[in-house]
N, C-alpha and C. Protein backbone atom coordinates (compact mmCIF):
# COMPACT_ATOMS: atom_id res chain seq x y z
N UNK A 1 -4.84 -24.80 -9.41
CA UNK A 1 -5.30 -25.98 -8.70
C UNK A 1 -4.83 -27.22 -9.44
N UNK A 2 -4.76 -28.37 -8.79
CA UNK A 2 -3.67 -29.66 -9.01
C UNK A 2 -4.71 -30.69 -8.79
N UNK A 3 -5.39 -31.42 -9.88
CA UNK A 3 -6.22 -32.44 -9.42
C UNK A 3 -5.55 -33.85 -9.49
N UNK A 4 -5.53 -34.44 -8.39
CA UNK A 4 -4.82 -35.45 -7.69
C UNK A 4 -6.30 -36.71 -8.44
N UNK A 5 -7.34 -36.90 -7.67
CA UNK A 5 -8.18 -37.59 -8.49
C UNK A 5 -9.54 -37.21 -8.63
N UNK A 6 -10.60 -37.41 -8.30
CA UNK A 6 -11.87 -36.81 -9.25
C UNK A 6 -12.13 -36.23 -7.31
N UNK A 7 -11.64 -36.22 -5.93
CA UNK A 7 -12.15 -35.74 -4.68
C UNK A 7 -10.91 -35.35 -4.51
N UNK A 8 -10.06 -35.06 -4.72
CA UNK A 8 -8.41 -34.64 -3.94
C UNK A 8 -7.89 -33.69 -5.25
N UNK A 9 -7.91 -32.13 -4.40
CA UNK A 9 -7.12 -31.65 -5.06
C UNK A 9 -6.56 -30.80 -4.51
N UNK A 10 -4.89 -30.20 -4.75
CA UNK A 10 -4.13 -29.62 -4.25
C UNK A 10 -4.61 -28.06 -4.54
N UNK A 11 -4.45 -27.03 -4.10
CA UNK A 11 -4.75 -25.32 -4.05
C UNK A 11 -3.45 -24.99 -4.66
N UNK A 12 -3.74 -24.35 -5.55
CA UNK A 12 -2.28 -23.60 -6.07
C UNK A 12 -1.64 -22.48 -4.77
N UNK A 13 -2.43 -22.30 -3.65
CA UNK A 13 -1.85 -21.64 -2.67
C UNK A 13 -0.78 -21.93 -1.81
N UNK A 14 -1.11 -23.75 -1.95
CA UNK A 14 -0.17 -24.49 -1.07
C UNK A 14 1.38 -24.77 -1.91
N UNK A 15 1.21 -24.10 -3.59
CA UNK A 15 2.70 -24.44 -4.28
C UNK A 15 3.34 -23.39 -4.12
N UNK A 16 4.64 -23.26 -3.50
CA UNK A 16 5.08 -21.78 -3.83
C UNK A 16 5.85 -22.51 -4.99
N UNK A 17 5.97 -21.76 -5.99
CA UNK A 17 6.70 -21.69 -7.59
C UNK A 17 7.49 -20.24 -7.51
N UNK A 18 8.80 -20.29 -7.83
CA UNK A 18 9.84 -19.36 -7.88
C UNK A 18 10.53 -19.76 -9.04
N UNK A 19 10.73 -18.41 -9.59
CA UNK A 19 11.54 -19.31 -11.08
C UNK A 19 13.13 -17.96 -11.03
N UNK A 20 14.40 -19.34 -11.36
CA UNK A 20 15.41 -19.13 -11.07
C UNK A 20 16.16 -19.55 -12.60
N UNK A 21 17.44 -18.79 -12.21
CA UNK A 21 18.07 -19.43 -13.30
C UNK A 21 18.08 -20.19 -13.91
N UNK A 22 18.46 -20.42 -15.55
CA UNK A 22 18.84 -22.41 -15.44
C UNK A 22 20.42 -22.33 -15.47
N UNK A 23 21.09 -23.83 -14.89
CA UNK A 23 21.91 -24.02 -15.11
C UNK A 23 22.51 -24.81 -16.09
N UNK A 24 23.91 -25.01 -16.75
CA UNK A 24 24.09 -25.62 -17.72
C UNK A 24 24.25 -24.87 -19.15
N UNK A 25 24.71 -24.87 -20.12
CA UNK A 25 24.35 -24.52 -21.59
C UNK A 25 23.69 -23.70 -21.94
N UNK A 26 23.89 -22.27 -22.59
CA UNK A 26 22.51 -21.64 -23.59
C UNK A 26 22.89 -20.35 -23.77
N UNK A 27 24.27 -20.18 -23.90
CA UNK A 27 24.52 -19.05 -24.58
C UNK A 27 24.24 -18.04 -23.17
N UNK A 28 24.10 -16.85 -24.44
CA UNK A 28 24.07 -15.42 -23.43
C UNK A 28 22.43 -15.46 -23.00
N UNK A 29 21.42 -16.18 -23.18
CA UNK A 29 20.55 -16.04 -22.68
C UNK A 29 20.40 -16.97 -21.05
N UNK A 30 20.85 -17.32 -21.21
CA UNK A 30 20.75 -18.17 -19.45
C UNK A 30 21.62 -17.15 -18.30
N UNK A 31 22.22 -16.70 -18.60
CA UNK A 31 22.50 -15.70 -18.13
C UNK A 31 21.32 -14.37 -17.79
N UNK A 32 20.57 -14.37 -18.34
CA UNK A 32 19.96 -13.15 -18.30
C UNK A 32 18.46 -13.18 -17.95
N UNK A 33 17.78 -14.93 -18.37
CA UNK A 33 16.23 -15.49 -18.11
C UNK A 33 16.70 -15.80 -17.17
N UNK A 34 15.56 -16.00 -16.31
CA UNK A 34 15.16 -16.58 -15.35
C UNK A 34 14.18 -17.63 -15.68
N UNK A 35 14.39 -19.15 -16.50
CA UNK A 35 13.21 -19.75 -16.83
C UNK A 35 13.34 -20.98 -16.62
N UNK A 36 14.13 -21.25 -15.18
CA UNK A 36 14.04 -23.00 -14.87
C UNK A 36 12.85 -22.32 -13.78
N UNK A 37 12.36 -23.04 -12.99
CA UNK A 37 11.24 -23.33 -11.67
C UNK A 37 11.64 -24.22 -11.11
N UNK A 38 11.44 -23.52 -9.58
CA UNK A 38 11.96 -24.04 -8.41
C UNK A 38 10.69 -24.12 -7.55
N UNK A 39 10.36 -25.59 -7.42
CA UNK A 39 8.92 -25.34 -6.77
C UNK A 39 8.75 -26.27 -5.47
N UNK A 40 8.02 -25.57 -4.60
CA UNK A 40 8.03 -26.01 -3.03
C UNK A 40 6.86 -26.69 -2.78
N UNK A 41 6.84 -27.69 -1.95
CA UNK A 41 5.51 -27.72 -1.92
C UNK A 41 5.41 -28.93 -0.11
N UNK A 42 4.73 -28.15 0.87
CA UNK A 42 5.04 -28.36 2.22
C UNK A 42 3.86 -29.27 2.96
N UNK A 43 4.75 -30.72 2.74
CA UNK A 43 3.84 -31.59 2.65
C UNK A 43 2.43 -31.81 3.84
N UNK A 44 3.15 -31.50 5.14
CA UNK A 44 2.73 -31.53 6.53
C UNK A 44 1.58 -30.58 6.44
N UNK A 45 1.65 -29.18 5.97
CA UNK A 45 0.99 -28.06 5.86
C UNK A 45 -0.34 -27.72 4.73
N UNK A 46 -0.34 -28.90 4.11
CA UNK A 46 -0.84 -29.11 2.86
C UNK A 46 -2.62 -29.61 3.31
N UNK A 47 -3.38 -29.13 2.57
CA UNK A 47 -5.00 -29.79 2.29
C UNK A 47 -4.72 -31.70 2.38
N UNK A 48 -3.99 -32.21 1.93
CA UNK A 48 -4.42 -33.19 1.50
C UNK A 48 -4.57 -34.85 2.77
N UNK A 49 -4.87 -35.39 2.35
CA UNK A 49 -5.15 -36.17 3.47
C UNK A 49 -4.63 -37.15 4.21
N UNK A 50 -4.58 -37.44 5.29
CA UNK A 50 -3.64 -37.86 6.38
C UNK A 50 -2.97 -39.20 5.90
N UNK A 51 -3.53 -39.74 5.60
CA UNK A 51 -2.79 -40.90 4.36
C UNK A 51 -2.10 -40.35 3.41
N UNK A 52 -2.54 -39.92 2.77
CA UNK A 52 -1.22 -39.43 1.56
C UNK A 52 0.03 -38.76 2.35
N UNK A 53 -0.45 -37.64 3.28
CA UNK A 53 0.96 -37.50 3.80
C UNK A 53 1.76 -38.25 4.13
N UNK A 54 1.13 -39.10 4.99
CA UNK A 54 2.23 -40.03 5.53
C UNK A 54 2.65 -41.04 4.46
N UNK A 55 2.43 -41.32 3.66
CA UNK A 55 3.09 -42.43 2.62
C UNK A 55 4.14 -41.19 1.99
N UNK A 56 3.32 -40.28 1.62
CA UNK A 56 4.46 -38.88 0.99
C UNK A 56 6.15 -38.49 2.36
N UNK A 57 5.90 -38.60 3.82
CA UNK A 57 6.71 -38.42 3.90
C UNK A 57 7.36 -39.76 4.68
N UNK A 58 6.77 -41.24 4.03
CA UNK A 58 7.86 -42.33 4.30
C UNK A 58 8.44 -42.90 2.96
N UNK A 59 8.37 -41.92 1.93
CA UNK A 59 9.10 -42.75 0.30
C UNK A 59 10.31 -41.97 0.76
N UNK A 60 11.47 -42.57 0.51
CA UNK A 60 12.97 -42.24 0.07
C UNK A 60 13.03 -41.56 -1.28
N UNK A 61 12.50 -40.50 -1.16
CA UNK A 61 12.70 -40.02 -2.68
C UNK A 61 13.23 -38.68 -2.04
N UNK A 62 14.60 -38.64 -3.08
CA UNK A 62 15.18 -37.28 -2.82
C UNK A 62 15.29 -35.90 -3.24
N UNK A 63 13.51 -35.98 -3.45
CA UNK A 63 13.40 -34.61 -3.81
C UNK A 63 12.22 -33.66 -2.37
N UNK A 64 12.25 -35.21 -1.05
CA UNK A 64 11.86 -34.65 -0.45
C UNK A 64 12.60 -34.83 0.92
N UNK A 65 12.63 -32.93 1.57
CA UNK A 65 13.20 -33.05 2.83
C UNK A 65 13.19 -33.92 4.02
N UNK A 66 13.81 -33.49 4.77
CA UNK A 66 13.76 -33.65 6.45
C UNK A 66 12.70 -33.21 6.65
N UNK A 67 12.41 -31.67 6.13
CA UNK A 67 11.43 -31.17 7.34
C UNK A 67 9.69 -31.36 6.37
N UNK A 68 10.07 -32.34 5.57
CA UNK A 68 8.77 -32.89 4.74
C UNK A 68 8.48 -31.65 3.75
N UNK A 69 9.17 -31.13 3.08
CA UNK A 69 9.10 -30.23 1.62
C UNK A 69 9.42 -31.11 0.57
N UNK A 70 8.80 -30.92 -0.53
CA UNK A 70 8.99 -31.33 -1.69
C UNK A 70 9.61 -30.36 -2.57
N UNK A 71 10.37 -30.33 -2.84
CA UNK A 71 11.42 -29.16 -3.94
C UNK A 71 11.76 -30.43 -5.22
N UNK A 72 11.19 -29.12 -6.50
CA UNK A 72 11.56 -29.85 -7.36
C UNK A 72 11.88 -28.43 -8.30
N UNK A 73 13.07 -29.02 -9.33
CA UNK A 73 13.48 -28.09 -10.05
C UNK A 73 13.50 -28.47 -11.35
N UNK A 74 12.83 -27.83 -12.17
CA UNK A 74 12.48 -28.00 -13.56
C UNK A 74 13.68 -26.84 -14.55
N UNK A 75 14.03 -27.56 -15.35
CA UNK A 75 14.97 -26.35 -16.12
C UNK A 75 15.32 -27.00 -17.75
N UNK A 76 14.24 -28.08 -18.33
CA UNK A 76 14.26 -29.09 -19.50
C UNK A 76 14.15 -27.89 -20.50
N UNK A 77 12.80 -27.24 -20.06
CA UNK A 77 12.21 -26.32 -21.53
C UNK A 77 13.08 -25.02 -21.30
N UNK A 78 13.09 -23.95 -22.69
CA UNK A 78 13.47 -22.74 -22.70
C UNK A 78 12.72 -21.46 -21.89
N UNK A 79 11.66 -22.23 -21.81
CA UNK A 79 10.04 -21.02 -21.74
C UNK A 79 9.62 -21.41 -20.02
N UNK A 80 9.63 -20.19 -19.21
CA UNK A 80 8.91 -20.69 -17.67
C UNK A 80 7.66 -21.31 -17.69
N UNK A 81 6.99 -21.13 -18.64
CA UNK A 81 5.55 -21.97 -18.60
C UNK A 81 5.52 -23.24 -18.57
N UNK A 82 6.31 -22.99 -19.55
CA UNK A 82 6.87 -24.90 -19.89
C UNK A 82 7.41 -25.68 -18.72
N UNK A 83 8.29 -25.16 -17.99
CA UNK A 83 9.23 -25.64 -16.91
C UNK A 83 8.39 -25.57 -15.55
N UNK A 84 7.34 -24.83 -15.51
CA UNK A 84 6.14 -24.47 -14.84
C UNK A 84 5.09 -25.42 -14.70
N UNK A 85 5.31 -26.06 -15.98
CA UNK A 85 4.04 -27.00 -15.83
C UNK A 85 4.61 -28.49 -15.72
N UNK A 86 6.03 -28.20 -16.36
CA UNK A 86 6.61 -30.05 -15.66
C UNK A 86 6.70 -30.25 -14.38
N UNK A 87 7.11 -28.95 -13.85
CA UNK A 87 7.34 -28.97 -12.42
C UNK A 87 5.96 -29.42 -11.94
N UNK A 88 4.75 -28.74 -12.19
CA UNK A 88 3.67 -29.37 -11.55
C UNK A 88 2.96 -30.83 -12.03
N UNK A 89 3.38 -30.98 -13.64
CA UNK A 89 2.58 -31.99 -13.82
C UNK A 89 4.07 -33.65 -12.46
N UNK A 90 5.20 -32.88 -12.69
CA UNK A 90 5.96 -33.99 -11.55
C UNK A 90 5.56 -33.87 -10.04
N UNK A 91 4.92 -32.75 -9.43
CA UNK A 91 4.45 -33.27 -8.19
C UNK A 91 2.87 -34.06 -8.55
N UNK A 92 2.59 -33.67 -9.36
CA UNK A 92 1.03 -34.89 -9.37
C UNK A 92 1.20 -36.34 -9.78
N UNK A 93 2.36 -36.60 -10.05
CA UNK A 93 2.42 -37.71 -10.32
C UNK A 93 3.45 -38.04 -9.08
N UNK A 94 4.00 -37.50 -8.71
CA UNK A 94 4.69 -38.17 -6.75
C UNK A 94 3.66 -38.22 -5.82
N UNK A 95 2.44 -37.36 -6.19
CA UNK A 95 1.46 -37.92 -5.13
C UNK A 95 0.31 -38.61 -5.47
N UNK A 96 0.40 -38.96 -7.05
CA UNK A 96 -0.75 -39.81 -7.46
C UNK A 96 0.41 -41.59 -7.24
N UNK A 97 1.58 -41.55 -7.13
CA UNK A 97 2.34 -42.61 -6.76
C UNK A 97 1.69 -43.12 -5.43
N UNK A 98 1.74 -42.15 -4.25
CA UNK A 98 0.79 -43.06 -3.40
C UNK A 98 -0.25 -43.23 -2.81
N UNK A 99 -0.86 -42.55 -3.90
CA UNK A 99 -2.43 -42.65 -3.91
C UNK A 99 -2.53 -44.24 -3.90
N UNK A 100 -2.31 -44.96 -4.91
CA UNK A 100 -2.31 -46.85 -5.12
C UNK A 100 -1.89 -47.03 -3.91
N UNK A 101 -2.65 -48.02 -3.21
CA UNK A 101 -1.86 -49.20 -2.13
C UNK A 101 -1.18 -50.02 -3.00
N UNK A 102 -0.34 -50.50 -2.55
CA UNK A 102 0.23 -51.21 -3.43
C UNK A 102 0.00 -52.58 -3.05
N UNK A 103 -0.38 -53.79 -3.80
CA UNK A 103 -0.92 -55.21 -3.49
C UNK A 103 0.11 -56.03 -2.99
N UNK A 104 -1.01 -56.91 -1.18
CA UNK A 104 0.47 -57.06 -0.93
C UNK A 104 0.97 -58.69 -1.42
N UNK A 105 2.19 -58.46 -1.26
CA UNK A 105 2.93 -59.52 -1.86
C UNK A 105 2.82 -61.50 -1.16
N UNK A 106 2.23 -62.27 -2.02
CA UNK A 106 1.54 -63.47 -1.27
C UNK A 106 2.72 -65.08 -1.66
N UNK A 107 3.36 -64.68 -0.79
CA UNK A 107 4.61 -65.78 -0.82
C UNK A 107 3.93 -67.55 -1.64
N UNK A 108 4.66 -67.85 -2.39
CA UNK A 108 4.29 -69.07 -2.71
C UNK A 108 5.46 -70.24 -2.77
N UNK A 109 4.90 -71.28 -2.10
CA UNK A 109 6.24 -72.35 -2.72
C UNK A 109 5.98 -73.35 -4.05
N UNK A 110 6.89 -73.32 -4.59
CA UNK A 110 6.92 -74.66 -5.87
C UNK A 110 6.06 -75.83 -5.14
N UNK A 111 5.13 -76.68 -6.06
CA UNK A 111 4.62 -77.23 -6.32
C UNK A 111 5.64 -79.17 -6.09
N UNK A 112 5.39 -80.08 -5.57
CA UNK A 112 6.28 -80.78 -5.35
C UNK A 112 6.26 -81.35 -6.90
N UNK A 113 5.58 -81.53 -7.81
CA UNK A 113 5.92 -82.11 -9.16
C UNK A 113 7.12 -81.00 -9.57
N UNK A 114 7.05 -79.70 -9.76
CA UNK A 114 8.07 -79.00 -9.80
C UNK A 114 9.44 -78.94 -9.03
N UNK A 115 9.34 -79.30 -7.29
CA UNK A 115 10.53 -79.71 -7.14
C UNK A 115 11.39 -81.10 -7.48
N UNK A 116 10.33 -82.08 -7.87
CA UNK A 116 11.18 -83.40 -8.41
C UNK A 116 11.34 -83.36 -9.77
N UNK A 117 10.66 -82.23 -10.63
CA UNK A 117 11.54 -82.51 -12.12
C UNK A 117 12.57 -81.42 -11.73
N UNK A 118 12.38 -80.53 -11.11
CA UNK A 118 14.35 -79.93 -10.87
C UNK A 118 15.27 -80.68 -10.33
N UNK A 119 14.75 -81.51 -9.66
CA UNK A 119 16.01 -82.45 -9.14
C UNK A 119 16.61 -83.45 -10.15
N UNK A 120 15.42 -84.31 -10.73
CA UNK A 120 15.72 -85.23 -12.05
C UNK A 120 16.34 -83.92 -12.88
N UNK A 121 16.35 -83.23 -13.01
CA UNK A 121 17.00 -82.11 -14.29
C UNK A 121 18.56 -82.20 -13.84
N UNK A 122 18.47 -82.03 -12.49
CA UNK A 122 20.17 -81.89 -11.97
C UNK A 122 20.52 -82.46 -12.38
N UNK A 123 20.40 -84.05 -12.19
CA UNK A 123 21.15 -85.32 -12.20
C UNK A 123 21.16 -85.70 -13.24
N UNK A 124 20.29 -85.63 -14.19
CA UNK A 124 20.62 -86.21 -15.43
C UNK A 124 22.00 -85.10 -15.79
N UNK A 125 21.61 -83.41 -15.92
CA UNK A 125 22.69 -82.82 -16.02
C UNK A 125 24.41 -83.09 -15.42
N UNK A 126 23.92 -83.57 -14.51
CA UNK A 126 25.64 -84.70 -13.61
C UNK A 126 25.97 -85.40 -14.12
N UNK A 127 25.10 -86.66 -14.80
CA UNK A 127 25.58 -87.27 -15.38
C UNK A 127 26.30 -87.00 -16.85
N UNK A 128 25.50 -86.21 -17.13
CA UNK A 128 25.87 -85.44 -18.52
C UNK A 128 27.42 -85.20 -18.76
N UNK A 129 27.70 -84.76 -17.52
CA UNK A 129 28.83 -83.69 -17.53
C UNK A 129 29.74 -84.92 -16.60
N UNK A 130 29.57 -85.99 -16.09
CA UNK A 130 30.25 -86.70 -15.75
C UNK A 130 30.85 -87.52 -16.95
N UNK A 131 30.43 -87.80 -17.96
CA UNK A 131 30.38 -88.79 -19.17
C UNK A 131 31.45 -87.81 -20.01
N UNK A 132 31.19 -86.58 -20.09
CA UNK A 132 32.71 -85.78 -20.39
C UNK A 132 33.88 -86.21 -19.75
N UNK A 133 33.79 -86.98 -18.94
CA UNK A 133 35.21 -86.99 -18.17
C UNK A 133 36.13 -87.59 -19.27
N UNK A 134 38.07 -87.83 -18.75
CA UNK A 134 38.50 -88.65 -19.36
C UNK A 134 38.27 -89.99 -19.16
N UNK A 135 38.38 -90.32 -20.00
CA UNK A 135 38.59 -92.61 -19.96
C UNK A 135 39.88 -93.11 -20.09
N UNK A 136 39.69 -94.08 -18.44
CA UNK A 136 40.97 -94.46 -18.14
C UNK A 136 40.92 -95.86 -18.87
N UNK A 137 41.50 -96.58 -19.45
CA UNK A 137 41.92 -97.41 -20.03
C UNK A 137 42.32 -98.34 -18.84
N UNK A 138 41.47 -100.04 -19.05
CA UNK A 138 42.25 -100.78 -17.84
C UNK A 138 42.83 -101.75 -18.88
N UNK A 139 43.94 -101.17 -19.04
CA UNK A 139 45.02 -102.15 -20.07
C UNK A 139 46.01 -102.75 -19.16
């Protein structure tokens, strides 16, 4: 079982966990373990609640399908337990992501004392850079 927060928690029934090769580096033993995890987890079909799904299947994150699965593949540690439990401690944290509403964003404009010392800032800066110029000589 997967506790999401102190009332929401996922059933280890709803994870299928399959553990597969790893790929990459490790000698003659990667060849022969089976100790990355390949873990499913079917968002639509799931206990959890009608809000979380739907924020779960409108994030652009590409560890989740079309048909609303979450597949994630763990293969960091040597040991399946290990790779077992990143895999799960990373889906509790993709669905404790939208657990938070996120606060919404409250447009503000500058202050008019702030837009007239940016303007005095320009111009003195113009002038600045005008006073670099060359000097023509009226000889």
């Amino acid at each position: 079982m997967l506790k999401i927060s102190n009332t929401i928690t996922i059933p280890a029934s709803e994870v299928e966990i399959t553990a597969i090769r790893a790929q990459g580096a490790g000698g003659q033993n990667v060849n022969k373990v089976s100790s990355a995890i390949h873990l499913r987890f079917d968002i639509r079909a799931s206990s959890l609640p009608e809000i979380y799904k739907d924020r779960l299947l409108k994030l652009h994150d590409k560890r989740i399908t079309r048909d609303g699965v979450i597949v994630i593949k763990a293969q960091r540690y040597r040991t399946r337990e290990k790779n077992r439990d990143e895999a799960l401690a990373r889906l509790e944290e993709l669905v404790k992501s939208v657990a938070r509403v996120p606060r919404k964003r409250v447009p503000t404009q500058p202050s008019g004392s702030a837009k007239k010392r940016r303007l005095d800032e320009k111009s003195k800066r113009g002038k600045v850079k005008a006073l670099r110029g060359k000097i023509t000589g009226s000889d």
